[in-house]
Protein backbone atom coordinates (compact mmCIF):
# COMPACT_ATOMS: atom_id res chain seq x y z
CA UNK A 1 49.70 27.58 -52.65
CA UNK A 2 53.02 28.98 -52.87
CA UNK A 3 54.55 30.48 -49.37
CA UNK A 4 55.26 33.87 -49.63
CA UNK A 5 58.85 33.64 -47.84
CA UNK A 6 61.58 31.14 -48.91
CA UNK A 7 63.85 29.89 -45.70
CA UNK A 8 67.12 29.26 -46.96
CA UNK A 9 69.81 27.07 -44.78
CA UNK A 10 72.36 26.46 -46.86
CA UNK A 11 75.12 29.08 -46.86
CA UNK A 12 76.10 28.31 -50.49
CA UNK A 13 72.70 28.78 -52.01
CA UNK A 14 72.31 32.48 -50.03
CA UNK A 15 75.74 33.54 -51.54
CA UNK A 16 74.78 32.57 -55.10
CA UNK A 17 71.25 34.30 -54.71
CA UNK A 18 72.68 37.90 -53.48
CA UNK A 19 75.40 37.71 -56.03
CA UNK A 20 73.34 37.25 -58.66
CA UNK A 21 70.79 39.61 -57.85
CA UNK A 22 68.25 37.07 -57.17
CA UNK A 23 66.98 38.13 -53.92
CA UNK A 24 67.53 39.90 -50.99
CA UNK A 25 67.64 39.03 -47.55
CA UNK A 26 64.93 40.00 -45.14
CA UNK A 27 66.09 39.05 -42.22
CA UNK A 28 68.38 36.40 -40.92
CA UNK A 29 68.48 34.25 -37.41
CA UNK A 30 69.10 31.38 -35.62
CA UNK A 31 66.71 28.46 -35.75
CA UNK A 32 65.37 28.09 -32.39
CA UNK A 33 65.64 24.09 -32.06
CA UNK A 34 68.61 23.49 -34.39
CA UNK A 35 70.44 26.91 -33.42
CA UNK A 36 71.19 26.48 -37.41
CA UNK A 37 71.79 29.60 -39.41
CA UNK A 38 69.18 30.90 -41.77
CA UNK A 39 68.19 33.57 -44.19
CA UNK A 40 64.94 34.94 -45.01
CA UNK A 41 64.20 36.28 -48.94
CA UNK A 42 60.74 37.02 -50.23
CA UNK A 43 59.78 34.20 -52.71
CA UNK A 44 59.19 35.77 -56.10
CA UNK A 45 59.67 34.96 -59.45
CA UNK A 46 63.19 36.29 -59.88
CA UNK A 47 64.37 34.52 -56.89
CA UNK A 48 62.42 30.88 -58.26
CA UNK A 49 64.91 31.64 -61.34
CA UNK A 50 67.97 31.77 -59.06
CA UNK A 51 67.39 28.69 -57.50
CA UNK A 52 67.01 27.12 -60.78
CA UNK A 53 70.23 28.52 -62.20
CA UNK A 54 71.81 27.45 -58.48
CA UNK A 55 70.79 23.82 -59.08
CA UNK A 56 71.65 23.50 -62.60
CA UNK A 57 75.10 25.04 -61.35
CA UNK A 58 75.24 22.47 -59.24
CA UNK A 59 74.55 19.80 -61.71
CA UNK A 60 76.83 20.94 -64.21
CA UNK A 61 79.78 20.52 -61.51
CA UNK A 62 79.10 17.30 -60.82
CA UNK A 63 79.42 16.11 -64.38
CA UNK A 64 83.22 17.22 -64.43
């Protein structure tokens, strides 16, 4: 079953995501044990796309 929130940890990702208009923050925080920064989006189908287009991104810089 897929969970309805998406925890996202990685700086880069979040920027891509709210640029794009694949998401929007919730919320964001602190982990408790890590003190690591996170961000909270709802996990829909529009923000599944972003990711996708974020990795394949990332792929396609890697080639160079």
């Amino acid at each position: 079953m897929k969970s309805k929130y998406f925890f996202c940890y990685d700086p880069r990702l979040k920027r891509f995501l709210i640029a794009n208009n694949h998401g929007r923050i919730i919320t964001h925080a602190l982990h408790n044990k890590t003190k690591r920064p996170f961000w909270l989006f709802e996990n829909d189908d529009n923000l599944d796309n972003g990711i996708k287009k974020y990795r394949e991104y990332i792929e396609q810089s890697k080639v160079i």
